[in-house]
Protein backbone atom coordinates (compact mmCIF):
# COMPACT_ATOMS: atom_id res chain seq x y z
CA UNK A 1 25.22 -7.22 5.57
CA UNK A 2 22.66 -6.01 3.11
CA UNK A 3 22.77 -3.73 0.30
CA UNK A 4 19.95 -1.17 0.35
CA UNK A 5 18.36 1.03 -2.09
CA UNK A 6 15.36 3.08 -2.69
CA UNK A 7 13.71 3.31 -6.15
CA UNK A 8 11.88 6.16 -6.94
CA UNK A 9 10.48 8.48 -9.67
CA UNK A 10 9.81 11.91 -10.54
CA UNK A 11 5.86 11.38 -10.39
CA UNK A 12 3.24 8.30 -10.57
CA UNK A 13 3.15 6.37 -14.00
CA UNK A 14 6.50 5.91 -14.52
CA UNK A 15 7.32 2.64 -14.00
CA UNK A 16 8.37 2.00 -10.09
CA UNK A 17 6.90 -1.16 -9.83
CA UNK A 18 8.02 -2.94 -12.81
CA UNK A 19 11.71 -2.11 -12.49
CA UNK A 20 11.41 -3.19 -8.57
CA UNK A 21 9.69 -6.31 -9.60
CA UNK A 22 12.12 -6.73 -12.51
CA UNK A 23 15.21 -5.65 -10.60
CA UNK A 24 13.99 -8.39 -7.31
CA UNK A 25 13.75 -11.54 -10.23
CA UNK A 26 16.49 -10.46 -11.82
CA UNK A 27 19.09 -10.74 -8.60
CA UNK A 28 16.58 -13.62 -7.25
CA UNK A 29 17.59 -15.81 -10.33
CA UNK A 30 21.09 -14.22 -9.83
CA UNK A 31 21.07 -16.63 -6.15
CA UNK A 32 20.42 -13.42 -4.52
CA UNK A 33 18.15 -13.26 -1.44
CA UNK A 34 16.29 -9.96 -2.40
CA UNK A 35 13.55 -8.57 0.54
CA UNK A 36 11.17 -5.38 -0.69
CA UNK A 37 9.21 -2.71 1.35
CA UNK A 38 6.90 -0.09 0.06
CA UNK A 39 7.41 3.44 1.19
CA UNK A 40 3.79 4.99 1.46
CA UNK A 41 0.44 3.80 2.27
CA UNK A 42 -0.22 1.65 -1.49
CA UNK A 43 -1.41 -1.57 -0.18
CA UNK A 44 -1.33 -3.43 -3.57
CA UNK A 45 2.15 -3.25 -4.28
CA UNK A 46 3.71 -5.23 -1.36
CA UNK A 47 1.72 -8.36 -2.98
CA UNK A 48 3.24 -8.13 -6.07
CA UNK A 49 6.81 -8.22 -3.95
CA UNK A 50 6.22 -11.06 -2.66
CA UNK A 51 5.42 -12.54 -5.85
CA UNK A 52 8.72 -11.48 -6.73
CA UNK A 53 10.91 -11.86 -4.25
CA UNK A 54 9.06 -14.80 -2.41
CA UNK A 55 9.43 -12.77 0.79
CA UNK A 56 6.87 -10.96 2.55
CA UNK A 57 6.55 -7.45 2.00
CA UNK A 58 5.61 -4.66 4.25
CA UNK A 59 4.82 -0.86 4.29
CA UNK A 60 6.91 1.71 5.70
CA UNK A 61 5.41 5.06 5.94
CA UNK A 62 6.97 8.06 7.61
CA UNK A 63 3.66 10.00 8.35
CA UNK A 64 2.16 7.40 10.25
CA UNK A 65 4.99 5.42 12.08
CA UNK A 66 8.01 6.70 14.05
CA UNK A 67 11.20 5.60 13.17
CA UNK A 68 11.07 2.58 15.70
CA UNK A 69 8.35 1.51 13.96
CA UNK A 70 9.69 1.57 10.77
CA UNK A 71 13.24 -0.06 11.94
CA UNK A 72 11.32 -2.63 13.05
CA UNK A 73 9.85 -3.68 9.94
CA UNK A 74 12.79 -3.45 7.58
CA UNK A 75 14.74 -5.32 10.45
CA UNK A 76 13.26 -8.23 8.25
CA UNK A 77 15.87 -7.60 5.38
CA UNK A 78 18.51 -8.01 7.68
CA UNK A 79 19.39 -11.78 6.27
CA UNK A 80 18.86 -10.47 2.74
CA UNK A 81 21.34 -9.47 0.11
CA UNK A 82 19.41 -6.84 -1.07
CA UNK A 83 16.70 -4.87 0.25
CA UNK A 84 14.54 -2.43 -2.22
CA UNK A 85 12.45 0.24 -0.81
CA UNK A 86 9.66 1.21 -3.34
CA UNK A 87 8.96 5.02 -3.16
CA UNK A 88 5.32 5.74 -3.87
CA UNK A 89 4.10 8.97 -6.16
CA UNK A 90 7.49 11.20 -6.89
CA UNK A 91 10.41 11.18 -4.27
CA UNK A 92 9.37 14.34 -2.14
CA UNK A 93 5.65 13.46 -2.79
CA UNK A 94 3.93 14.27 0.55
CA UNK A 95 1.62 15.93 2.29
CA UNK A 96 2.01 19.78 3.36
CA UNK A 97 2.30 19.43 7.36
CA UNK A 98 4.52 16.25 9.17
CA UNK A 99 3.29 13.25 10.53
CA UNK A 100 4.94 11.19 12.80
CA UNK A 101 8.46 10.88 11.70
CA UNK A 102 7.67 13.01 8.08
CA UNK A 103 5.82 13.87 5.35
CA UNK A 104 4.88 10.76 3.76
CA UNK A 105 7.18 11.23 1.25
CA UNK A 106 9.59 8.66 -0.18
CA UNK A 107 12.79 10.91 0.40
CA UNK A 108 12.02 10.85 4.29
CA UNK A 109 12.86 7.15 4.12
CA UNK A 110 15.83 7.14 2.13
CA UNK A 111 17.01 9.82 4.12
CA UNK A 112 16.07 8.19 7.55
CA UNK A 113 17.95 4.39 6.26
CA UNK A 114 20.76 6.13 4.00
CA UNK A 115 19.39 4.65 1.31
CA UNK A 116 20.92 5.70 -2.12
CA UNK A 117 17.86 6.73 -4.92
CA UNK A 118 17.63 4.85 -8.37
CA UNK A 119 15.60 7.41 -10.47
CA UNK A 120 13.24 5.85 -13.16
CA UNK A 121 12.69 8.51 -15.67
CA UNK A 122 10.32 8.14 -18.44
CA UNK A 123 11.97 10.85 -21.07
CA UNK A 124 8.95 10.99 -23.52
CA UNK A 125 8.21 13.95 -25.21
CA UNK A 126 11.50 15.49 -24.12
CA UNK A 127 15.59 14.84 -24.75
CA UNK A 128 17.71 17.38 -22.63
CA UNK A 129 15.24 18.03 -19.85
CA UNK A 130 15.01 14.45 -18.30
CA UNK A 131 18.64 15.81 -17.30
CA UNK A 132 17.74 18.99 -15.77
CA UNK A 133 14.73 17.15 -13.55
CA UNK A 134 16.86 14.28 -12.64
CA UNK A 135 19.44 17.10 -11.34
CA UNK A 136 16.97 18.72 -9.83
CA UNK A 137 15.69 15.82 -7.94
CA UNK A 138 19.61 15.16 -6.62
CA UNK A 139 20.02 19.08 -5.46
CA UNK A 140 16.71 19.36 -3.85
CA UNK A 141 17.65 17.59 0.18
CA UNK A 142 20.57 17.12 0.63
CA UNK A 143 20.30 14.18 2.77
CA UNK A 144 18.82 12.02 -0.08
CA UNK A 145 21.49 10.47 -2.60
CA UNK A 146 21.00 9.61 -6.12
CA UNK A 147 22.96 6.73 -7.21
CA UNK A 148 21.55 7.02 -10.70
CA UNK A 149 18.92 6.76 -13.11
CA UNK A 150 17.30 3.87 -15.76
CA UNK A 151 15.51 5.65 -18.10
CA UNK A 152 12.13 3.94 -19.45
CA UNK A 153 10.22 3.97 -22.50
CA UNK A 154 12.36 5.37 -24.67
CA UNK A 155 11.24 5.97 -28.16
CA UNK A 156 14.76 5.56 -30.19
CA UNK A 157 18.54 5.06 -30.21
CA UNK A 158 18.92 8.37 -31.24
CA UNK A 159 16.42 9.74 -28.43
CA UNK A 160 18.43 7.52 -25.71
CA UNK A 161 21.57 9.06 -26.79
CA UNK A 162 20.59 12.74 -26.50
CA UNK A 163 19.46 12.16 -22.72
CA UNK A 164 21.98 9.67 -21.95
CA UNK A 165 24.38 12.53 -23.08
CA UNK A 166 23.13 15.44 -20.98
CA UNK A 167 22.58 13.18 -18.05
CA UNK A 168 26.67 12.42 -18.11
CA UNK A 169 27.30 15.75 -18.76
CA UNK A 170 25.54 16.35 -15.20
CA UNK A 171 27.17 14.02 -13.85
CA UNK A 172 24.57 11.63 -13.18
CA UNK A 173 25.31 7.79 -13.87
CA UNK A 174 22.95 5.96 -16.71
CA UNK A 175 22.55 2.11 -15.02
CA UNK A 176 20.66 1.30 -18.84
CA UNK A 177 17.20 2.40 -20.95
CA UNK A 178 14.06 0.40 -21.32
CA UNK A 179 12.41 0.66 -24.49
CA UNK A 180 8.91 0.78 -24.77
CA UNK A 181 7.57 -2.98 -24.22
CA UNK A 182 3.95 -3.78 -23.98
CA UNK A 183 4.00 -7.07 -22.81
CA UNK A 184 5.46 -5.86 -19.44
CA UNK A 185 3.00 -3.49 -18.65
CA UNK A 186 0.41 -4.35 -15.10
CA UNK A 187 -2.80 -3.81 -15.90
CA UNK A 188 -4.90 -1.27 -13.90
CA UNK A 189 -8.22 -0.78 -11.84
CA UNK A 190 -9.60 2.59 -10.51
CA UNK A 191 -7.57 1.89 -7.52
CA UNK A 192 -4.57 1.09 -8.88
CA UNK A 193 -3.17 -1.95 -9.87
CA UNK A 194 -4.91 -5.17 -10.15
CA UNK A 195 -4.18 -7.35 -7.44
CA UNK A 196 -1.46 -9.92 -7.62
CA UNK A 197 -3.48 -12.62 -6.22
CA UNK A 198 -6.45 -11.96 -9.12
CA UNK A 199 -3.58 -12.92 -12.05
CA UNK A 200 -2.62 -15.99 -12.71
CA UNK A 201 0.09 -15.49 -15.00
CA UNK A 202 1.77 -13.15 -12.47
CA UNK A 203 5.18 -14.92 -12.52
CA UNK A 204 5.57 -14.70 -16.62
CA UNK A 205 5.18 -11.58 -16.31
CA UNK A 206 7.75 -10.69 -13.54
CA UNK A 207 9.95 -13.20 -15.63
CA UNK A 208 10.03 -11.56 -18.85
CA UNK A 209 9.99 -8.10 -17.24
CA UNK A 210 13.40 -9.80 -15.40
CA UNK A 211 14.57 -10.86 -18.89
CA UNK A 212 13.77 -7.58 -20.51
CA UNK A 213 15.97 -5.06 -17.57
CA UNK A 214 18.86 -7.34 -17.11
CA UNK A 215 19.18 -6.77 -21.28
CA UNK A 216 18.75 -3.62 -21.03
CA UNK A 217 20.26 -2.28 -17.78
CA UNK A 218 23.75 -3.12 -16.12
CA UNK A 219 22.48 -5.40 -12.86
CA UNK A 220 25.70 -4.89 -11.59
CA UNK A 221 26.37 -1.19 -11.88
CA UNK A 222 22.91 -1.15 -10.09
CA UNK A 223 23.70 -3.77 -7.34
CA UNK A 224 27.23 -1.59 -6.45
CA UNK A 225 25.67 1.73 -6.20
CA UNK A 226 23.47 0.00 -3.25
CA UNK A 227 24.73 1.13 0.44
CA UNK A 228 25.91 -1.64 2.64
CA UNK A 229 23.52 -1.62 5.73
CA UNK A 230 23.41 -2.70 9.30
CA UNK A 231 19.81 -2.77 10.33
CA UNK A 232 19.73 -0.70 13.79
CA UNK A 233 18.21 -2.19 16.99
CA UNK A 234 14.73 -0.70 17.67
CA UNK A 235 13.95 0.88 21.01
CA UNK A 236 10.31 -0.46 20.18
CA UNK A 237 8.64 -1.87 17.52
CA UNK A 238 4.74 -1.47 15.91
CA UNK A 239 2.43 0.14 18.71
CA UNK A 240 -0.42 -2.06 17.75
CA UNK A 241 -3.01 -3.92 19.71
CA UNK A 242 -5.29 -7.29 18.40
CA UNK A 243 -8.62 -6.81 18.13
CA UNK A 244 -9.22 -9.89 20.26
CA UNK A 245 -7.70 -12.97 20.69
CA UNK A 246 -8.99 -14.84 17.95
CA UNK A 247 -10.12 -12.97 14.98
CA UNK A 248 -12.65 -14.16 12.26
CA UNK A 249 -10.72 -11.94 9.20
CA UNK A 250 -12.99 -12.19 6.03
CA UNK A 251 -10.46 -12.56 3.07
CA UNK A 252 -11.41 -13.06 -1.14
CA UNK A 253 -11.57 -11.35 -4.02
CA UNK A 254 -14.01 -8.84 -2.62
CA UNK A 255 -12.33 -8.38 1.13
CA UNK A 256 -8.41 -8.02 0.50
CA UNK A 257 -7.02 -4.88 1.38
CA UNK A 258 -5.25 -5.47 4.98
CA UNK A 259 -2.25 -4.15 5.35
CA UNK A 260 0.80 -6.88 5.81
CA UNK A 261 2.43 -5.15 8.76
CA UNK A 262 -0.71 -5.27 10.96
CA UNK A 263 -1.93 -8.77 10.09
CA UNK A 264 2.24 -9.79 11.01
CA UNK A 265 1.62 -7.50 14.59
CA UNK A 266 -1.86 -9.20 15.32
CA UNK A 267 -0.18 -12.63 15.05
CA UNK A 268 3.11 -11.27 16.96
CA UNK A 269 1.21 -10.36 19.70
CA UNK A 270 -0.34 -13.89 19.69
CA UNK A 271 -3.65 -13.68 17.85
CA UNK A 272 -5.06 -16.37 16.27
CA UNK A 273 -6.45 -15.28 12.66
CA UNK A 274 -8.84 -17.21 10.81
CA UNK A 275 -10.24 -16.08 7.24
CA UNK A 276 -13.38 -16.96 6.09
CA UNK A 277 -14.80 -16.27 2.36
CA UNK A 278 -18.17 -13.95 2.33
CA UNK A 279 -18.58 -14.19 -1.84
CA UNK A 280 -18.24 -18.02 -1.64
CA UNK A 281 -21.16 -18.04 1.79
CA UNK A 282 -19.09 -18.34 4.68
CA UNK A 283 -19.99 -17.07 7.90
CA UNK A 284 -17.07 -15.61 10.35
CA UNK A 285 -16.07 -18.81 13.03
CA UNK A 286 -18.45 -18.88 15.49
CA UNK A 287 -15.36 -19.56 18.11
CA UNK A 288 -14.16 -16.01 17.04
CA UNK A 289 -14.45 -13.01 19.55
CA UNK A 290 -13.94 -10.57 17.02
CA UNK A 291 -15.09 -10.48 13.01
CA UNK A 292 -12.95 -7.80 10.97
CA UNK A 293 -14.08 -7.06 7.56
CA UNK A 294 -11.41 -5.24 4.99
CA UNK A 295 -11.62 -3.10 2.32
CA UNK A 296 -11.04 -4.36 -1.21
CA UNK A 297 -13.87 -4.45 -4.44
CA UNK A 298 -17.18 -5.06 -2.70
CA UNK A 299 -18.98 -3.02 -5.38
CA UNK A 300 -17.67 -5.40 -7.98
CA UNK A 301 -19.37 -8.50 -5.94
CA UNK A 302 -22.18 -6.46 -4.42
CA UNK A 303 -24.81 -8.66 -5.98
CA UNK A 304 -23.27 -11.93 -5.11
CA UNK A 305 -22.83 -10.72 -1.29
CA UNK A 306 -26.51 -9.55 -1.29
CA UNK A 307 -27.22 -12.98 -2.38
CA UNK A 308 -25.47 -14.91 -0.27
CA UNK A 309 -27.54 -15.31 2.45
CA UNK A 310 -25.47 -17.63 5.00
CA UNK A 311 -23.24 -14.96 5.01
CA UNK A 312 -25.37 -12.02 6.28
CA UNK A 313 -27.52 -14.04 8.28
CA UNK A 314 -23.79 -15.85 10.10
CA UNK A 315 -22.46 -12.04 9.93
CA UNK A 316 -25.77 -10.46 11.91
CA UNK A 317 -25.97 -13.20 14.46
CA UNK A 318 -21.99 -12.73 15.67
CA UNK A 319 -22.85 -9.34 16.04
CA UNK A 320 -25.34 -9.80 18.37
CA UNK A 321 -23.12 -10.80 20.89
CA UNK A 322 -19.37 -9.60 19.63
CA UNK A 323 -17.92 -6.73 17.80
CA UNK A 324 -17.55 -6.88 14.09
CA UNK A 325 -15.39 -3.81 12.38
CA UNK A 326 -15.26 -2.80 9.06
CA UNK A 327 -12.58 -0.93 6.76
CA UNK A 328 -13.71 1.20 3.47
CA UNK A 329 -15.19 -1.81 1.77
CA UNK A 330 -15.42 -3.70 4.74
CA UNK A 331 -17.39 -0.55 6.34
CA UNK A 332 -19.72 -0.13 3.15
CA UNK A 333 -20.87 -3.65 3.58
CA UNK A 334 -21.72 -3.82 6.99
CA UNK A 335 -24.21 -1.38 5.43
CA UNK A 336 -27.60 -1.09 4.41
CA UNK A 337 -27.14 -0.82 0.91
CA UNK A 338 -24.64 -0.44 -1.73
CA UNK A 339 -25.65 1.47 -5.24
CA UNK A 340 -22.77 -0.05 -7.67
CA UNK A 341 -22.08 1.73 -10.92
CA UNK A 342 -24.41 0.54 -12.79
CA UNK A 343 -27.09 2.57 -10.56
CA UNK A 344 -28.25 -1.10 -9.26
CA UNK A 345 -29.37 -0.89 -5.48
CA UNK A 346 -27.97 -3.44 -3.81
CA UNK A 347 -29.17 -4.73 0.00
CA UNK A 348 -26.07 -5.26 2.87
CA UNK A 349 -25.84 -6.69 5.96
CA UNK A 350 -27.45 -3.60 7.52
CA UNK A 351 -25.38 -4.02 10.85
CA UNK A 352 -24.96 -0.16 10.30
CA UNK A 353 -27.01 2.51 8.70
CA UNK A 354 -24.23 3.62 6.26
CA UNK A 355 -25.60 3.74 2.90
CA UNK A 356 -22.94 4.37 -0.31
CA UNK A 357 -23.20 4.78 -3.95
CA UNK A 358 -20.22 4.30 -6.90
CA UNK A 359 -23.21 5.57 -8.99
CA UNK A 360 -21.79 8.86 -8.79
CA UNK A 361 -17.98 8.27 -8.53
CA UNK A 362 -15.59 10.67 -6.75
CA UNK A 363 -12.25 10.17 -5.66
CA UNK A 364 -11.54 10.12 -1.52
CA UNK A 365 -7.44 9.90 -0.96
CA UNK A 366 -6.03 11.09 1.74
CA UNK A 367 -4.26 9.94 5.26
CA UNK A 368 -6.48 10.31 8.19
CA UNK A 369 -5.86 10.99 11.92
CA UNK A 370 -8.96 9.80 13.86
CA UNK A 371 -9.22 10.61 17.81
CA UNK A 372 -12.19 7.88 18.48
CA UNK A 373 -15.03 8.97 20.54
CA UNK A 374 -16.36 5.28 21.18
CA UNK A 375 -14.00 1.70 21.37
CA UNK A 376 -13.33 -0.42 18.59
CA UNK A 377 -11.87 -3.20 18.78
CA UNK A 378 -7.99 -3.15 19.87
CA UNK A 379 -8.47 0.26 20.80
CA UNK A 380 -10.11 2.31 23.52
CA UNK A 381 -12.40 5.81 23.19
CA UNK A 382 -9.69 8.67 22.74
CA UNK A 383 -6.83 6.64 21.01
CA UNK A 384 -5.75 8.72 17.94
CA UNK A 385 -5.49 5.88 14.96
CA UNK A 386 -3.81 6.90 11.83
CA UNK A 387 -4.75 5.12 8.33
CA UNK A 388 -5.00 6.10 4.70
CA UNK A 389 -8.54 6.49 3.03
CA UNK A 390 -8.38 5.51 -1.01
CA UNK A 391 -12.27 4.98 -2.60
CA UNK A 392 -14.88 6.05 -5.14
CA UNK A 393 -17.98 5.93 -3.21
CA UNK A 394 -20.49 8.62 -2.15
CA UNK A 395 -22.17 8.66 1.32
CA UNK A 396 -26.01 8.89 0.72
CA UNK A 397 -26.73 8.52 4.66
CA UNK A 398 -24.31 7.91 7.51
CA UNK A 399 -27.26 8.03 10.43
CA UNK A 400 -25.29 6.03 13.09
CA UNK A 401 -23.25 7.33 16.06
CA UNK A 402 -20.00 8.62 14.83
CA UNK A 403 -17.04 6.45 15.30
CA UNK A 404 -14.50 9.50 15.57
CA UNK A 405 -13.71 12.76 14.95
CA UNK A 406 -11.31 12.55 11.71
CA UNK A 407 -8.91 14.94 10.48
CA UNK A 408 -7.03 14.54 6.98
CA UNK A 409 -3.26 15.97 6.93
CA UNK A 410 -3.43 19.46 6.85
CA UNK A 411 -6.16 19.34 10.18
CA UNK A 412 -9.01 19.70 8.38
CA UNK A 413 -12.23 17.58 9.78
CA UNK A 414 -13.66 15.30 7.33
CA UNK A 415 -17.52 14.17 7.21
CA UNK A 416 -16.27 10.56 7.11
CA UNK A 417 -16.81 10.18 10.63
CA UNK A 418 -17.43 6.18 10.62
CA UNK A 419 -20.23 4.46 13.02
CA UNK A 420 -21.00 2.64 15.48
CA UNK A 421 -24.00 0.89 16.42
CA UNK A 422 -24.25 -1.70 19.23
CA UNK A 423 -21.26 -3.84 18.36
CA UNK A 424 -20.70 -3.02 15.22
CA UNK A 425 -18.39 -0.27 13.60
CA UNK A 426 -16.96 1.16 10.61
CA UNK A 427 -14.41 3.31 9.15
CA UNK A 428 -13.02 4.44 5.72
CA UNK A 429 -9.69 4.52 6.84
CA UNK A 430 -7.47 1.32 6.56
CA UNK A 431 -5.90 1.17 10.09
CA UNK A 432 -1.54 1.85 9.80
CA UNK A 433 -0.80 2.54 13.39
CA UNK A 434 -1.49 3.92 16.74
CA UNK A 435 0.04 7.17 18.25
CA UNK A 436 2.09 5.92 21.00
């Protein structure tokens, strides 16, 4: 039997990730068989789990899966002695009208699994008040239970002991305070965290993160506040569909957003997956019957891939005769041209018309539903696809047939339509599940 717990946060920034990260080494080096999930679409985190933990880690998301979907997937921490969900933005963080099973927010999963809520609360710039919000965050549902908080970055003994004070005196338990410590902190890209694959000294830094909570916070306290859990059977699991039977899945430094859960489905199912490199020249497998390109940092590679000519030239002749699909980054290359930020114009594989620019940055973030008005692969015209759109880029020219109509989450239609153009398509969503 597992021990389950959610961590969480009044808002982004506060320090989720590195007391999840810290608190999965920590028990790990403890003997302790620790299994993470991310709550919310963030597909960067779950790699830096695994790092951690050793385990794979998936996403859970309560707007786009039902709740047999997301049994399903934590079903996996069911030979763990731990399981941590990490809660993405603040705990009710989500969007204005329901999804599948909920909002999106991270409360809708710790209220679905009965999940207790570690709070970390970064107290700077205030005393007395970290109190009140934690309270506040207790009272607000009250199907969501706080077990307690770990307060981070504070600034003195004296400052710890003013907060620590009005938290007990609201009855809210204190599991220990993190001072402020550099050394531990992730570095950051414009969408999000850099990846855990792009740093080699990833494990140090989990490790002395690990060294720096367990002085600073009670492991135990933590570990007993956890609810003992049972993982339920699932009436069904992920409603998801290969795109073929062997896919040609382009995977580096520039293609490596793909969320865990679907690659794990794709393979369930009995799809054979295998990756080839576009910034080092590689062409998809020419025994593939389907290529599927991923989001990630194209516009931080776009002059290598307009230089690497095997690569288009492989890419535009599997085309011809199969389908090819690409998501956000993926999409923008299997453009005609990508303008990075620099202005530079750079040429793509021109398999669609789509042209983009980071020249002119502004933020697209949202979750998407998408009813699709032509087939792509795994799924037929009319199938309503949910996914998560997160990118910088500007469409300067999106000529081709549109893919589907899109929606974000309050219903609103979206000119990110994605294309399609003989067997090639493209969307800026990243692909989290099908309406059943």
């Amino acid at each position: 039997m597992a021990a389950g717990l959610v961590i969480s946060a009044p808002a982004s920034g506060v320090g989720k990730t590195t007391l999840t990260l810290a608190l999965a080494r920590a028990w790990r080096h403890r003997g302790l068989n620790v299994q993470c999930f991310k709550s919310g679409p963030d597909y960067i985190d779950p790699a830096f789990h695994a790092a951690a933990t050793g385990r794979a880690s998936v996403n859970v998301d309560s707007w786009a899966m039902d709740r047999g979907a997301i049994s399903h997937l934590v079903s996996r921490g069911a030979d763990a002695d731990v399981v941590l969900a990490e809660g993405s933005m603040g705990l009710f963080d989500g969007v204005a009208a329901p999804g599948v099973s909920g909002t999106g927010a991270t409360a809708d999963i710790a209220e679905m699994l009965g999940w207790p809520v570690v709070l970390v609360i970064d107290p700077s710039g205030q005393a007395q008040t970290a109190a009140a919000i934690a309270a506040g965050l207790r009272d607000y549902r009250p199907g969501v239970r706080l077990a307690g908080v770990v307060l981070n970055r504070v600034a003195s003994p004296r400052h710890e002991d003013l907060v620590r004070r009005a938290l007990n005196d609201a009855g809210i338990a204190v599991f220990g305070a993190l001072p402020r410590h550099a050394e531990i902190s992730l570095p950051k890209r414009h969408l999000g965290l850099v990846q855990a694959e792009e740093q080699a000294e990833i494990g140090k830094l989990i490790d002395e993160a690990a060294r720096f909570v367990a002085e600073h916070v009670d492991l135990d306290a933590v570990l007993r506040s956890a609810a003992s859990w049972t993982p339920q059977p699932a009436a069904n699991g992920l409603n998801v569909t290969p795109p073929g039977q062997r896919i040609a899945l382009a995977r580096d430094a520039a293609f490596s957003f793909v969320y865990p859960h679907m690659l794990e489905a794709w393979r369930g199912a009995g799809a054979e997956i295998s990756t080839f490199s576009p910034l080092s020249d590689e062409a998809p497998d020419a025994s593939a019957d389907v290529c599927w390109l991923p989001g990630g940092y194209p516009e931080l590679h776009a002059g290598k891939i307009a230089a690497n000519a095997r690569f288009r030239s492989g890419l535009r002749a599997f085309a011809e005769t199969r389908p090819v699909h690409g998501e956000c980054g993926g999409y923008m290359v299997l453009g005609t041209a990508l303008t990075d930020a620099d202005g530079v114009r750079h040429e793509m594989t021109g398999l669609l018309g789509l042209e983009t620019s980071f020249a002119k940055r502004r933020m697209h973030l949202g979750y998407r539903l998408a009813t699709l008005a032509a087939p792509m692969p795994g799924h037929r015209p009319s199938a309503r696809l949910r996914g998560h759109e997160f990118h910088y880029s500007t469409i300067l020219a999106q000529p081709d047939t549109p893919l589907a109509v899109v929606h974000d989450a309050t219903g609103a239609v979206i000119a990110e339509t994605g294309s399609q153009r003989g067997h090639a398509t493209g969307t800026f969503f990243h692909l989290i599940a099908e309406d059943r």
